[in-house]
C-alpha atoms as a PDB file:
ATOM      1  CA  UNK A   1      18.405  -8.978 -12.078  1.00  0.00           C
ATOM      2  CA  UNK A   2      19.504  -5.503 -13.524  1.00  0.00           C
ATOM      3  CA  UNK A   3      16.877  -2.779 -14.356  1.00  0.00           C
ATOM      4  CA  UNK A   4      17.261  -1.756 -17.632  1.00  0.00           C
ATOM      5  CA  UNK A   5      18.514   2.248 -18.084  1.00  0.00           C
ATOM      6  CA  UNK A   6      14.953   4.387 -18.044  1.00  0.00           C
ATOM      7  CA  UNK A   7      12.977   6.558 -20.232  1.00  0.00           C
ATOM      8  CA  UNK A   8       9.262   6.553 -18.496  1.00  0.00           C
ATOM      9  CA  UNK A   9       7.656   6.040 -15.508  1.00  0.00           C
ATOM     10  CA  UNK A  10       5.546   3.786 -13.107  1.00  0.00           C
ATOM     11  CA  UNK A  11       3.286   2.583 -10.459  1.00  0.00           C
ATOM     12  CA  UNK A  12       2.019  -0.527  -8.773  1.00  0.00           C
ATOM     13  CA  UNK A  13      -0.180  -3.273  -7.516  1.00  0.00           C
ATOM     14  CA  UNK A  14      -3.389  -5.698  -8.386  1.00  0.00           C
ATOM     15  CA  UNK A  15      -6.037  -7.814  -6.905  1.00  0.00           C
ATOM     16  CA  UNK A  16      -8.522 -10.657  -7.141  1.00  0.00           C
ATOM     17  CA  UNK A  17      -9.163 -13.939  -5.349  1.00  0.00           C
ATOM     18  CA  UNK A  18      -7.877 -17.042  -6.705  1.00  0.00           C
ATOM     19  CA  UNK A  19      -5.760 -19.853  -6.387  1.00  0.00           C
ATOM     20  CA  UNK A  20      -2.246 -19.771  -8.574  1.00  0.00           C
ATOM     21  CA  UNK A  21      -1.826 -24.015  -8.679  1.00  0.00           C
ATOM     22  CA  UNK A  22       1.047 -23.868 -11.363  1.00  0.00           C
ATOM     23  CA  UNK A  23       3.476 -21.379 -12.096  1.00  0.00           C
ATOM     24  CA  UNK A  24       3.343 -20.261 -16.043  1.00  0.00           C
ATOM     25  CA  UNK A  25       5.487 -21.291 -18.395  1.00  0.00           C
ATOM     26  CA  UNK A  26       4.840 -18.865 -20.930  1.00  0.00           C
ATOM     27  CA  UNK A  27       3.884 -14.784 -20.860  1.00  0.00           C
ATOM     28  CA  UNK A  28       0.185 -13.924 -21.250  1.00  0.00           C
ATOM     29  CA  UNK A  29      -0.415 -13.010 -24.968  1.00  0.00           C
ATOM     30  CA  UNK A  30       0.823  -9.025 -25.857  1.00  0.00           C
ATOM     31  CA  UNK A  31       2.473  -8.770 -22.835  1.00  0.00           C
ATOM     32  CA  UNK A  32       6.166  -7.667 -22.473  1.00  0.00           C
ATOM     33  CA  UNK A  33       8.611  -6.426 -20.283  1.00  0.00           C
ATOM     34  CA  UNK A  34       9.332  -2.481 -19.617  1.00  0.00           C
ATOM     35  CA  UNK A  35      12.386  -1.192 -21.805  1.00  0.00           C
ATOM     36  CA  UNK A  36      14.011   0.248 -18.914  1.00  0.00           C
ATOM     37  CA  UNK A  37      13.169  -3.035 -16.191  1.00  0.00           C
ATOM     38  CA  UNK A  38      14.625  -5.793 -16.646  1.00  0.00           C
ATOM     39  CA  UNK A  39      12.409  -8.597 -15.059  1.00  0.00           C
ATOM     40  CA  UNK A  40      13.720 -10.789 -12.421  1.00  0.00           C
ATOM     41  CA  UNK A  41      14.967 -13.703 -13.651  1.00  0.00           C
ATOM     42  CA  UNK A  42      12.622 -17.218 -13.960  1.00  0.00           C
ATOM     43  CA  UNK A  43       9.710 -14.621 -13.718  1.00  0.00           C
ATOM     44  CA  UNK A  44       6.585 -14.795 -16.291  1.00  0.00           C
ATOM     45  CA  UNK A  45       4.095 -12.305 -16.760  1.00  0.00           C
ATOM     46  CA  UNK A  46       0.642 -13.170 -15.279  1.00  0.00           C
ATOM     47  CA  UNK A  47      -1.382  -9.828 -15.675  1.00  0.00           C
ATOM     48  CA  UNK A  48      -0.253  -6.886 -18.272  1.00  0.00           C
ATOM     49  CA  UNK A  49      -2.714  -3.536 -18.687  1.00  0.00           C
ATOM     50  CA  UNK A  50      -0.976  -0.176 -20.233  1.00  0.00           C
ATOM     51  CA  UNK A  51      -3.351   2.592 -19.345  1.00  0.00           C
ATOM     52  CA  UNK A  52      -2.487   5.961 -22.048  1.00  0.00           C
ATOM     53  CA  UNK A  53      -3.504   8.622 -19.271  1.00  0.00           C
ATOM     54  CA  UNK A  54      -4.824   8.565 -15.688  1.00  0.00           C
ATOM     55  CA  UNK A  55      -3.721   9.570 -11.908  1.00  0.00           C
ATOM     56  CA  UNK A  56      -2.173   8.008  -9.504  1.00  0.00           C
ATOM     57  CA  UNK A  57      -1.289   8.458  -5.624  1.00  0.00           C
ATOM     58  CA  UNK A  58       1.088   7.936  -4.362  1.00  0.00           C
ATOM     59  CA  UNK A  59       1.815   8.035  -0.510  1.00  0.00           C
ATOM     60  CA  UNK A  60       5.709   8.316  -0.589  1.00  0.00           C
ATOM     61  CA  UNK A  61       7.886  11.476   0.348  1.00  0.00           C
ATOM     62  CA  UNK A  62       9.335  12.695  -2.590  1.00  0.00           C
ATOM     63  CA  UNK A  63      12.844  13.414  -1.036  1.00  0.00           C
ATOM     64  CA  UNK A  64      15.554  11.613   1.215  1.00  0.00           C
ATOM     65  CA  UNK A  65      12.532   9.937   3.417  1.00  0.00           C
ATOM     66  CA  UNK A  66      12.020   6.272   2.950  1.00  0.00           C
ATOM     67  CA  UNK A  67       8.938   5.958   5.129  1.00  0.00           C
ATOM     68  CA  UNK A  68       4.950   6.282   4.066  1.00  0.00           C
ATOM     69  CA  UNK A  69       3.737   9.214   3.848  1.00  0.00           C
ATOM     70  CA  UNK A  70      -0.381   8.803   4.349  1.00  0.00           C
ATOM     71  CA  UNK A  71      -1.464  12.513   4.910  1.00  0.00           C
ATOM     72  CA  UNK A  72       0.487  14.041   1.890  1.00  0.00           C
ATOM     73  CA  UNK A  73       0.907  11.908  -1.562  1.00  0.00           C
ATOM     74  CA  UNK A  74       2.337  12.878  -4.234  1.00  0.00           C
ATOM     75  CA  UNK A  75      -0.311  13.271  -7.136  1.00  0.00           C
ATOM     76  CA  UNK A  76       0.777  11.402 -10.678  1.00  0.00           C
ATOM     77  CA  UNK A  77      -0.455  11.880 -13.606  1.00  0.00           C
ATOM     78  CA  UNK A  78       0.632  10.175 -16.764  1.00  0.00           C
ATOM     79  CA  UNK A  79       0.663   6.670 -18.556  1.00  0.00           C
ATOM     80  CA  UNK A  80       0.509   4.032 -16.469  1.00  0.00           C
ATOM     81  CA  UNK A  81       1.663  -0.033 -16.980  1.00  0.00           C
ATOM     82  CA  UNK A  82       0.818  -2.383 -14.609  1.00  0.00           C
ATOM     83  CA  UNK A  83       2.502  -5.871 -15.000  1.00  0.00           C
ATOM     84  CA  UNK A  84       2.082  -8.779 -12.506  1.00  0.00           C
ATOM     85  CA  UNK A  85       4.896 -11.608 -12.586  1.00  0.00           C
ATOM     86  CA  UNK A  86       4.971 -14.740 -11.143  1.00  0.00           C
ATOM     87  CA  UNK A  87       8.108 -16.729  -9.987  1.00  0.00           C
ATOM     88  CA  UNK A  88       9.141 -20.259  -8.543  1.00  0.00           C
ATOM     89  CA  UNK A  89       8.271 -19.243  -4.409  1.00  0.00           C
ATOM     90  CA  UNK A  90      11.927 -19.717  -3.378  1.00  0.00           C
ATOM     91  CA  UNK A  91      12.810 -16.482  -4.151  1.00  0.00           C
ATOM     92  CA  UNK A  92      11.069 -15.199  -1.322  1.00  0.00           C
ATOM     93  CA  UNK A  93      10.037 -11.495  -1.473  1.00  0.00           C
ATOM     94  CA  UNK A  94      12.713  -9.950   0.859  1.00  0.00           C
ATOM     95  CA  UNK A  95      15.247 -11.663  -1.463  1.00  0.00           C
ATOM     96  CA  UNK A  96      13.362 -10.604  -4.645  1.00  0.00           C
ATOM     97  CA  UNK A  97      13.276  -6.947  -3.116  1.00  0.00           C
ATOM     98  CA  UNK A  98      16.901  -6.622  -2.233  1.00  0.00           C
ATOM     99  CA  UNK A  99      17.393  -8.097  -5.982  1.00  0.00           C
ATOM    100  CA  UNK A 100      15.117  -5.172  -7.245  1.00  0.00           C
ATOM    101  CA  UNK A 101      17.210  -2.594  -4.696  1.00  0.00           C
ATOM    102  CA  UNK A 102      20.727  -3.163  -5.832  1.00  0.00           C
ATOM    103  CA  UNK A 103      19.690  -2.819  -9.473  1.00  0.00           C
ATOM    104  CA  UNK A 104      17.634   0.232  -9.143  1.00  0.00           C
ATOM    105  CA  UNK A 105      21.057   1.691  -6.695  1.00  0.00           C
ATOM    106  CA  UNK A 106      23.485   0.553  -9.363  1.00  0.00           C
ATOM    107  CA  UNK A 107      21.447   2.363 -12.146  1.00  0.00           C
ATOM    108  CA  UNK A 108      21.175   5.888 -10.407  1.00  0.00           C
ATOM    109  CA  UNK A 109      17.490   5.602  -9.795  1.00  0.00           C
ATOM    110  CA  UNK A 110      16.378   7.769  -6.532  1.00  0.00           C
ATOM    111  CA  UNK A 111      14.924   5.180  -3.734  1.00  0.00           C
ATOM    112  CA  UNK A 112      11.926   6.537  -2.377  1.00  0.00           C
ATOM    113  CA  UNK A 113      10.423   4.065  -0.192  1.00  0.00           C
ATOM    114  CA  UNK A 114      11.332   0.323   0.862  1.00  0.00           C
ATOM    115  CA  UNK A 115       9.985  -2.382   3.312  1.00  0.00           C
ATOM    116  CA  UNK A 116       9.966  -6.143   3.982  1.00  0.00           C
ATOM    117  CA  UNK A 117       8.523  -9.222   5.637  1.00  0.00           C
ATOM    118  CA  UNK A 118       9.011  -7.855   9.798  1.00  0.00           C
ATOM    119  CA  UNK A 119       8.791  -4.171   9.401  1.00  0.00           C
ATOM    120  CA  UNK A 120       5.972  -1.713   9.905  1.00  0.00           C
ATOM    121  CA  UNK A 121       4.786  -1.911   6.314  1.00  0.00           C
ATOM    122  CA  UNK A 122       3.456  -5.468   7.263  1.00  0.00           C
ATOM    123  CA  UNK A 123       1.834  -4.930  10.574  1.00  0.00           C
ATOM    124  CA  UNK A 124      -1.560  -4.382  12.080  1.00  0.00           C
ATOM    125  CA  UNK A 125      -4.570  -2.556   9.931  1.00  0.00           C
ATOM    126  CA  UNK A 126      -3.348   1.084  10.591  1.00  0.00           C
ATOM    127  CA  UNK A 127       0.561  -0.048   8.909  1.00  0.00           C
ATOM    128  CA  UNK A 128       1.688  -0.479   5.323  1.00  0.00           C
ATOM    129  CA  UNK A 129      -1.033  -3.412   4.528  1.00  0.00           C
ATOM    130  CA  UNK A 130      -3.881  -0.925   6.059  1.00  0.00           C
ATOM    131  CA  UNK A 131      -3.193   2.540   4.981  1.00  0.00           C
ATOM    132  CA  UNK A 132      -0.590   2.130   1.950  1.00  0.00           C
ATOM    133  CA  UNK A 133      -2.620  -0.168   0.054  1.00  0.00           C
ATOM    134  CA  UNK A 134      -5.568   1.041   0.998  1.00  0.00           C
ATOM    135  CA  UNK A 135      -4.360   4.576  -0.260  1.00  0.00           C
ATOM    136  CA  UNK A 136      -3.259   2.723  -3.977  1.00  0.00           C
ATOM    137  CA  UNK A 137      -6.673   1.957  -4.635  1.00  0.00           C
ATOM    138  CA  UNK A 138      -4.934  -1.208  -6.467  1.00  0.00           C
ATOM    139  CA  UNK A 139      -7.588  -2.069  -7.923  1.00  0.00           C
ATOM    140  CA  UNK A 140      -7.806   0.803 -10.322  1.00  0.00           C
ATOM    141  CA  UNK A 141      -5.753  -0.819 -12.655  1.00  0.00           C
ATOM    142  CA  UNK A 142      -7.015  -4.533 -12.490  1.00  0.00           C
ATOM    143  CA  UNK A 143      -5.081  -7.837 -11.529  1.00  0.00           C
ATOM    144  CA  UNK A 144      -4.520 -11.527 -12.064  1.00  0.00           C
ATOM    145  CA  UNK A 145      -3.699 -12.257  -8.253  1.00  0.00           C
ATOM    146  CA  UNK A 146      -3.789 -10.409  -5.050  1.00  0.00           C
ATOM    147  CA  UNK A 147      -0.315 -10.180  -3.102  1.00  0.00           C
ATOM    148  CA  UNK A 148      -2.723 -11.446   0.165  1.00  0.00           C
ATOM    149  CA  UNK A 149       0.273 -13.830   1.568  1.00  0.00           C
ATOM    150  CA  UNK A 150       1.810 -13.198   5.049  1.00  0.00           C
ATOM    151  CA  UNK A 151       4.865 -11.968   3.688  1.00  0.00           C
ATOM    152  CA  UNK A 152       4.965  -8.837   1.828  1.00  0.00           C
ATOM    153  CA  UNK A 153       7.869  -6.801   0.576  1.00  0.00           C
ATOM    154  CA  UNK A 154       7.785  -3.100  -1.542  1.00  0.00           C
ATOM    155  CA  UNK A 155      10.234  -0.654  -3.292  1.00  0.00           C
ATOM    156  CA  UNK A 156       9.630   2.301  -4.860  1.00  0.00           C
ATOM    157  CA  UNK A 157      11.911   4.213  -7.411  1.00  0.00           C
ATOM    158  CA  UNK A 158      11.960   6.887  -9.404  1.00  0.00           C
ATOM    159  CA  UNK A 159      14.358   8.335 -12.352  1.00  0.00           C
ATOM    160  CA  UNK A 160      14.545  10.756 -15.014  1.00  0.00           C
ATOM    161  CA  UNK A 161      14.799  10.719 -18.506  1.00  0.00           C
ATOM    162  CA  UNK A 162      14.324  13.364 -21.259  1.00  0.00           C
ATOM    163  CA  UNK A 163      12.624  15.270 -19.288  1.00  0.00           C
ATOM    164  CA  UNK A 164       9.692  12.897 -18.047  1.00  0.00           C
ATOM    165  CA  UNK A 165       9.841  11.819 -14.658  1.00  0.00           C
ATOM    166  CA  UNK A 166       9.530   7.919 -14.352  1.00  0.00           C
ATOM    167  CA  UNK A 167       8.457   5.818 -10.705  1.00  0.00           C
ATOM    168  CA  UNK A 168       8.685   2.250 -10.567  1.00  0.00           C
ATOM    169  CA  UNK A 169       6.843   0.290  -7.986  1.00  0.00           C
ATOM    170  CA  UNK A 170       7.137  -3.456  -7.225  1.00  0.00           C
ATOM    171  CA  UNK A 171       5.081  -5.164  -4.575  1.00  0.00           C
ATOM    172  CA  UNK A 172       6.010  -8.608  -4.082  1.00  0.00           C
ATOM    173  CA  UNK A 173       3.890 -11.377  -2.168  1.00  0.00           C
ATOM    174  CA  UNK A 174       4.312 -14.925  -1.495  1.00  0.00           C
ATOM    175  CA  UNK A 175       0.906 -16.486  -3.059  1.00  0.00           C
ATOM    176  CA  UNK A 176      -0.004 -19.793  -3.281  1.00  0.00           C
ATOM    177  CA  UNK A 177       2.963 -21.965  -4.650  1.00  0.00           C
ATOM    178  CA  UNK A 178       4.689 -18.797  -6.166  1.00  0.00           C
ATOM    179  CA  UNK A 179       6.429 -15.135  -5.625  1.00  0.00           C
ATOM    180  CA  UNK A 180       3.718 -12.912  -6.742  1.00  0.00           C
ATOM    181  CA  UNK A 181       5.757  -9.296  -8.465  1.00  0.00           C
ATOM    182  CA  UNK A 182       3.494  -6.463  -8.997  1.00  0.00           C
ATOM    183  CA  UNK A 183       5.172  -3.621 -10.977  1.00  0.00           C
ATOM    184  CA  UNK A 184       3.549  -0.602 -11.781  1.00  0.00           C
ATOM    185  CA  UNK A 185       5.422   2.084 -14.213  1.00  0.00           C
ATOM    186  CA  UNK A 186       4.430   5.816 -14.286  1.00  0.00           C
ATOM    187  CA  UNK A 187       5.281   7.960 -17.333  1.00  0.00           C
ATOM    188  CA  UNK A 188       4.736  11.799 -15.620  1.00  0.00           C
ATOM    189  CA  UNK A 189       4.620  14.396 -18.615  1.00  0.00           C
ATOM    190  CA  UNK A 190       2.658  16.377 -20.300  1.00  0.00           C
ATOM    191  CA  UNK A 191      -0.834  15.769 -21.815  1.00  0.00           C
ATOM    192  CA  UNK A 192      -0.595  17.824 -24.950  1.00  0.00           C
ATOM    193  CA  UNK A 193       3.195  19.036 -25.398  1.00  0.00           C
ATOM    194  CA  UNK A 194       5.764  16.487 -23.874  1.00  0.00           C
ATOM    195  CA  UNK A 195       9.220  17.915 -23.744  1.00  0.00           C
ATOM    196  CA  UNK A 196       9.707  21.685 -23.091  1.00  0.00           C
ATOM    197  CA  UNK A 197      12.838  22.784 -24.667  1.00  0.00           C
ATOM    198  CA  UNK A 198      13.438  26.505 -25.249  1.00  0.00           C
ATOM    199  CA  UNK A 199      13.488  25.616 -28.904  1.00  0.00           C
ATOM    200  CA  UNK A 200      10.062  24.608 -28.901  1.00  0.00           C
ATOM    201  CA  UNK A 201       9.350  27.506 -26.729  1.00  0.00           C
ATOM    202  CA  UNK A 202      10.908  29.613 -28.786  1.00  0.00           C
ATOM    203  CA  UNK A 203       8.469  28.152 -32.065  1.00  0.00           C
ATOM    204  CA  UNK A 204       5.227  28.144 -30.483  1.00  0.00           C
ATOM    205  CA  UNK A 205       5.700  31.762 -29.263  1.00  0.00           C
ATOM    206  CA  UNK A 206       6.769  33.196 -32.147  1.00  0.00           C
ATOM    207  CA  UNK A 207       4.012  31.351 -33.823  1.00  0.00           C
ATOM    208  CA  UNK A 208       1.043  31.470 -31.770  1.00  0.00           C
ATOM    209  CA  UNK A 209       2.560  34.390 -28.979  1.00  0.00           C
ATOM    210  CA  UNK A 210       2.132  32.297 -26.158  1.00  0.00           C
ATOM    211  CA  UNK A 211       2.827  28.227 -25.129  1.00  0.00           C
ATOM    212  CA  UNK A 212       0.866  26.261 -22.372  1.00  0.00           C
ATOM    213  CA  UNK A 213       3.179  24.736 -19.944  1.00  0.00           C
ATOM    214  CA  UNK A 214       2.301  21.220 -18.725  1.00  0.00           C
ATOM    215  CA  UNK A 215       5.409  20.302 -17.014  1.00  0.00           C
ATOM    216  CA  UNK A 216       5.545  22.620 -14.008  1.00  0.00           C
ATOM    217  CA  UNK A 217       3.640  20.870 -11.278  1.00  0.00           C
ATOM    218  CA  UNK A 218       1.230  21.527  -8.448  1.00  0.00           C
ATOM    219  CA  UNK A 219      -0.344  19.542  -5.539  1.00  0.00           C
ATOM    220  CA  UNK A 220      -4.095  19.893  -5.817  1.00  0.00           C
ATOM    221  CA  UNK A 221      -5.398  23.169  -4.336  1.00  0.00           C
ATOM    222  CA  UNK A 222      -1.561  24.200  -3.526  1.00  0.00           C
ATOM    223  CA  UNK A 223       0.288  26.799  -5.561  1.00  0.00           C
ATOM    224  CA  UNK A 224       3.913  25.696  -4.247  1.00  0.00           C
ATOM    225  CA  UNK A 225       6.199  24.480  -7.095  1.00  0.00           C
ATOM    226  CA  UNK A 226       7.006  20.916  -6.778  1.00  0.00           C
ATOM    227  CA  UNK A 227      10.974  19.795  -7.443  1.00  0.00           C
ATOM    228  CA  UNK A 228       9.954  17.478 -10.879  1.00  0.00           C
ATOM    229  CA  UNK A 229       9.304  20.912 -12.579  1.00  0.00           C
ATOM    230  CA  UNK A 230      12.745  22.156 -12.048  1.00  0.00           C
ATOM    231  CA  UNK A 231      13.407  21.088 -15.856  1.00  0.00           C
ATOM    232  CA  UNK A 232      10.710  23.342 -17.639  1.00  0.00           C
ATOM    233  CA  UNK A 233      11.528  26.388 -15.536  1.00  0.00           C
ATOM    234  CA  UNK A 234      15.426  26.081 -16.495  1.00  0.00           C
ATOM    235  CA  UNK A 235      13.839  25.904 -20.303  1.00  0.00           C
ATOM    236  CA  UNK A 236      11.865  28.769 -19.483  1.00  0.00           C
ATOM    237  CA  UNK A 237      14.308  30.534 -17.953  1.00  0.00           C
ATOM    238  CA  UNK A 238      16.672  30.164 -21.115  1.00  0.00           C
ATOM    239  CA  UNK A 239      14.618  31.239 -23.382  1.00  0.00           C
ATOM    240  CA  UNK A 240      13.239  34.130 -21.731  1.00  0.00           C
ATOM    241  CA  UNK A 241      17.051  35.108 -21.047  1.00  0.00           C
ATOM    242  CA  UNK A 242      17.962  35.015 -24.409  1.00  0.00           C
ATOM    243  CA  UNK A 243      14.821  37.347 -25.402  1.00  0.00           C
ATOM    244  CA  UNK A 244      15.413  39.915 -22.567  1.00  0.00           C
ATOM    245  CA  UNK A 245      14.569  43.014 -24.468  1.00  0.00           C
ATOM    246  CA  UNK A 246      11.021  41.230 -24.578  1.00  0.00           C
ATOM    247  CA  UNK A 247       8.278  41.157 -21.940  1.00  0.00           C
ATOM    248  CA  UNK A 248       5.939  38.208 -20.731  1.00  0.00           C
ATOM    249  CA  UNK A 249       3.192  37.226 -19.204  1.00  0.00           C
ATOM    250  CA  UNK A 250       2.930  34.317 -16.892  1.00  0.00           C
ATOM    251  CA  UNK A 251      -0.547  32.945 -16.504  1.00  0.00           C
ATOM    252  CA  UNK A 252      -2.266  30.532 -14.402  1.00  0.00           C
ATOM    253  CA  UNK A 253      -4.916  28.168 -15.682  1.00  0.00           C
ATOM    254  CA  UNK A 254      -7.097  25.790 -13.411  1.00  0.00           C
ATOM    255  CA  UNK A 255      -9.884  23.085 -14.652  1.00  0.00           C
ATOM    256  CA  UNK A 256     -13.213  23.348 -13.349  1.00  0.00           C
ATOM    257  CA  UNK A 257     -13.344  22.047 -10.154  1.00  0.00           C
ATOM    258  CA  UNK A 258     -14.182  23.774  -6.722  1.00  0.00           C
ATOM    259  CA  UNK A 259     -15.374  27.038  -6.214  1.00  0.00           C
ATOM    260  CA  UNK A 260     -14.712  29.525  -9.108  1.00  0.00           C
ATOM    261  CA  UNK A 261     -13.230  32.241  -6.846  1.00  0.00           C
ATOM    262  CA  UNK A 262     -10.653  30.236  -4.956  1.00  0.00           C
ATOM    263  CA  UNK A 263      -9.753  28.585  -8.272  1.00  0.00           C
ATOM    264  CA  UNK A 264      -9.196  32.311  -9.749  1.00  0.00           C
ATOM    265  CA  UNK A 265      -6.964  32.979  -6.597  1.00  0.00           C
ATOM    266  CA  UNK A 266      -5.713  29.862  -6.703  1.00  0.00           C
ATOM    267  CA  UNK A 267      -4.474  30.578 -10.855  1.00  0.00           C
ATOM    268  CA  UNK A 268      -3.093  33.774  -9.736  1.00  0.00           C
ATOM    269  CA  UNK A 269      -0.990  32.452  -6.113  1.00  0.00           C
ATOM    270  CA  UNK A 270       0.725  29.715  -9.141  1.00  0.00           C
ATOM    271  CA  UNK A 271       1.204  32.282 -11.649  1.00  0.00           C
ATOM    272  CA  UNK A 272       3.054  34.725  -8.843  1.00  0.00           C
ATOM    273  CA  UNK A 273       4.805  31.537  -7.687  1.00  0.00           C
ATOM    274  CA  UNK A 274       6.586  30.946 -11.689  1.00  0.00           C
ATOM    275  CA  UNK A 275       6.987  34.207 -11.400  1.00  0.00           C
ATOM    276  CA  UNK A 276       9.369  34.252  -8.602  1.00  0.00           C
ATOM    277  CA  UNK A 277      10.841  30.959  -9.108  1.00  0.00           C
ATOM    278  CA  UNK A 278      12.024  32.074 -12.340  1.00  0.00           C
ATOM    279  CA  UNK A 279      13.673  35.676 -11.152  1.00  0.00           C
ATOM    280  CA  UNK A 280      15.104  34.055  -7.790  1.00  0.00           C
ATOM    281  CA  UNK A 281      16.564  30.799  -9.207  1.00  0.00           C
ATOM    282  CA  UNK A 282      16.845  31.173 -12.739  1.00  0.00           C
ATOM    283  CA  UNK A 283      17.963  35.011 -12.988  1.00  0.00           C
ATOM    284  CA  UNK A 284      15.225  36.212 -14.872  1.00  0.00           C
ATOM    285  CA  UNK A 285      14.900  39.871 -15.061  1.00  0.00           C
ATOM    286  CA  UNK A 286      11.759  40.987 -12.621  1.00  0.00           C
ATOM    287  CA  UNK A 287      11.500  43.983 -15.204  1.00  0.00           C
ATOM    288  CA  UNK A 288      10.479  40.833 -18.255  1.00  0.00           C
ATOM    289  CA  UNK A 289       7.548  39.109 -16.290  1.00  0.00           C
ATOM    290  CA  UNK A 290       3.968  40.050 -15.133  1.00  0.00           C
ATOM    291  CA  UNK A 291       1.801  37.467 -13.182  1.00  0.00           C
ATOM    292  CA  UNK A 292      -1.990  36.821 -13.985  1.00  0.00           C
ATOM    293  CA  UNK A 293      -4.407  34.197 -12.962  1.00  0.00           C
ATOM    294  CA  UNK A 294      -6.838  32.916 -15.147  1.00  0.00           C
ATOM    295  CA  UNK A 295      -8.873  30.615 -13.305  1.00  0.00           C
ATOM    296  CA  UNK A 296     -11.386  28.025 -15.372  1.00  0.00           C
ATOM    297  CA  UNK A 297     -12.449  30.966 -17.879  1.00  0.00           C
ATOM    298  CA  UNK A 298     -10.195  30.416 -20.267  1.00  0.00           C
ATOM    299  CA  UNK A 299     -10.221  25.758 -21.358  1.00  0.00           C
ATOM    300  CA  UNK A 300      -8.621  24.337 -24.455  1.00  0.00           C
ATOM    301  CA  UNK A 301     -10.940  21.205 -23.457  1.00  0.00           C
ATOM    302  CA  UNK A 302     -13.660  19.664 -22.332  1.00  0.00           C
ATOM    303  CA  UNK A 303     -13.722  19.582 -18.713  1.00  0.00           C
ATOM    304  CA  UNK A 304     -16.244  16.465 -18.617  1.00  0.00           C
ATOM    305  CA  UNK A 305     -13.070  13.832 -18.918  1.00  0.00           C
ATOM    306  CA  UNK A 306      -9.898  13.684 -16.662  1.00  0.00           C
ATOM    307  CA  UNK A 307      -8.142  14.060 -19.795  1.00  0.00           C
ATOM    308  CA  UNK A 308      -9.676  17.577 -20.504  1.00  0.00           C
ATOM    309  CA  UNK A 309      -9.278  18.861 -16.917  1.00  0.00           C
ATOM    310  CA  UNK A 310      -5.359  17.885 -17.079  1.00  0.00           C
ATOM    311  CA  UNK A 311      -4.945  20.161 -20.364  1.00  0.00           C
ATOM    312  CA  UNK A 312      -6.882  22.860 -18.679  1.00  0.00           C
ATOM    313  CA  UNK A 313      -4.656  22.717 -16.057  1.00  0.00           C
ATOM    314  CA  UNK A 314      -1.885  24.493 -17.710  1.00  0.00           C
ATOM    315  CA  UNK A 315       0.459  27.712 -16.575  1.00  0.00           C
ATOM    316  CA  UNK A 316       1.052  29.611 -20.160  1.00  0.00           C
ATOM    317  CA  UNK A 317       4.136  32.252 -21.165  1.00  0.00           C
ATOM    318  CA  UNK A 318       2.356  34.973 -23.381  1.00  0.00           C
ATOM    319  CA  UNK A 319       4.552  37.267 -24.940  1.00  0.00           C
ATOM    320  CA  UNK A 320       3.269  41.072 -24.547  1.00  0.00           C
END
């Protein structure tokens, strides 16, 4: 098997009791494969559910650590596509993983996490089957069968293309008289504007004054830039470099949870943090930029749906 080269991204797993007698011979009706995954090979899809927008945790470290990581995960937010494959049961799932491993490795993507059949991930209620699932909420997302056999493998990946961010999980389980594959794809951009290019910068300011910023990213309640918005700051930083005789604001927007006065200080600690990033990495003249928190005062939506909160939260580049 050979994953496919990317464009979007991904998550994982799926649940419910049941026996599998027979393998498929035939893909459940509208499903298909992922454009940038190629499936493993003999495999037919059992379970297939596209979600357009919803989060996802994810308890990985989102650097050079291949282990769990329970107390910190990374918060996704994006489309989601759950398919669940089924294959003949002698492609066990530490073969089906390192299958899955070399293709993601020869394609570039970043591995973020990996474990098989005899390693912690499958061991004892406070391990991988305890806390990592248990953190997935798998059942979010729905399921044809349950990875519940005795041997369990994982891999997580992630890659980048055009700008979105893309993670790729597959959890595979012996079930029954099959291989059980549970891949889940995350797509991580923005709600409302997608791409941030200095060109489109460049058009919304001088048509409105001012663009909201969805692709510079947060943990919730933390004002500390995470690494997947390193591609809309360099955008930012371009275009505000080529407008240098010109002066900005940069200003933080929060949805309308928590308390109204730590989400004002909350706007203004990510606002000073663009701020910074942008004169100390990107070479943006201090002399250009201002800093100013918002809060929750200021919503282009409804913050009674998860899809209004995610617009609200927003960092925007007014021109002065």
């Amino acid at each position: 098997m050979k994953a496919k080269l990317i464009i979007a991204s991904v998550m994982f797993i799926t649940l419910i009791n049941g026996s599998l007698s027979a393998q498929r011979t035939t893909d459940i009706k509208g499903s298909k494969d992922y454009p940038l995954v190629s499936r493993f090979t003999g495999s037919v899809i059992e379970y297939y559910k596209v979600t357009k927008w919803d989060t996802y945790s994810l308890p990985v470290f989102d650097n050079n650590t291949t282990e769990p990581n329970y107390g910190n995960p990374i918060k996704l937010e994006g489309k989601i596509i759950r398919i669940q494959y089924s294959v003949a049961p002698d492609n066990n799932p530490a073969y089906v993983m390192k299958n899955y491993e070399k293709a993601f490795t020869t394609s570039g993507y970043k591995i973020l996490l990996e474990g098989k059949p005899g390693e912690d991930f499958d061991e004892g209620p406070s391990s991988f089957q305890g806390d990592y699932y248990g953190n997935l909420k798998l059942e979010k997302f729905g399921f044809a069968y349950t990875p519940i056999g005795n041997h369990k493998a994982i891999i997580i990946a992630k890659t980048n293309k055009d700008g979105k961010n893309i993670y790729i999980v597959e959890v595979i389980s012996d079930f029954s008289d099959v291989t059980i594959i549970t891949q889940d794809i995350i797509e991580v951009e923005a709600a409302e504007t997608g791409l941030v290019t200095a060109k489109n910068i460049s058009k919304d300011i001088t048509t409105n004054g001012h663009i909201a910023i969805y692709d510079i990213h947060f943990d919730t309640g933390k004002s500390e830039i995470k690494p997947e918005s390193a591609n809309a700051l360099k955008s930012v930083a371009e275009y505000l470099n080529a407008h240098s005789n010109k002066q900005f604001l940069i200003v933080g927007h929060t949805d309308n949870v928590g308390d109204f006065d730590t989400n004002l200080k909350l706007s203004q600690d990510r606002a000073n943090s663009v701020k910074n990033e942008l004169q100390n990495k990107f070479g943006v003249n201090a002399d250009q930029l201002r800093a100013y928190g918002d809060g929750s005062t200021s919503p282009v939506a409804s913050n009674s749906t998860k899809e209004g909160k995610a617009k609200n939260r927003r960092v925007e580049i007014v021109e002065l």
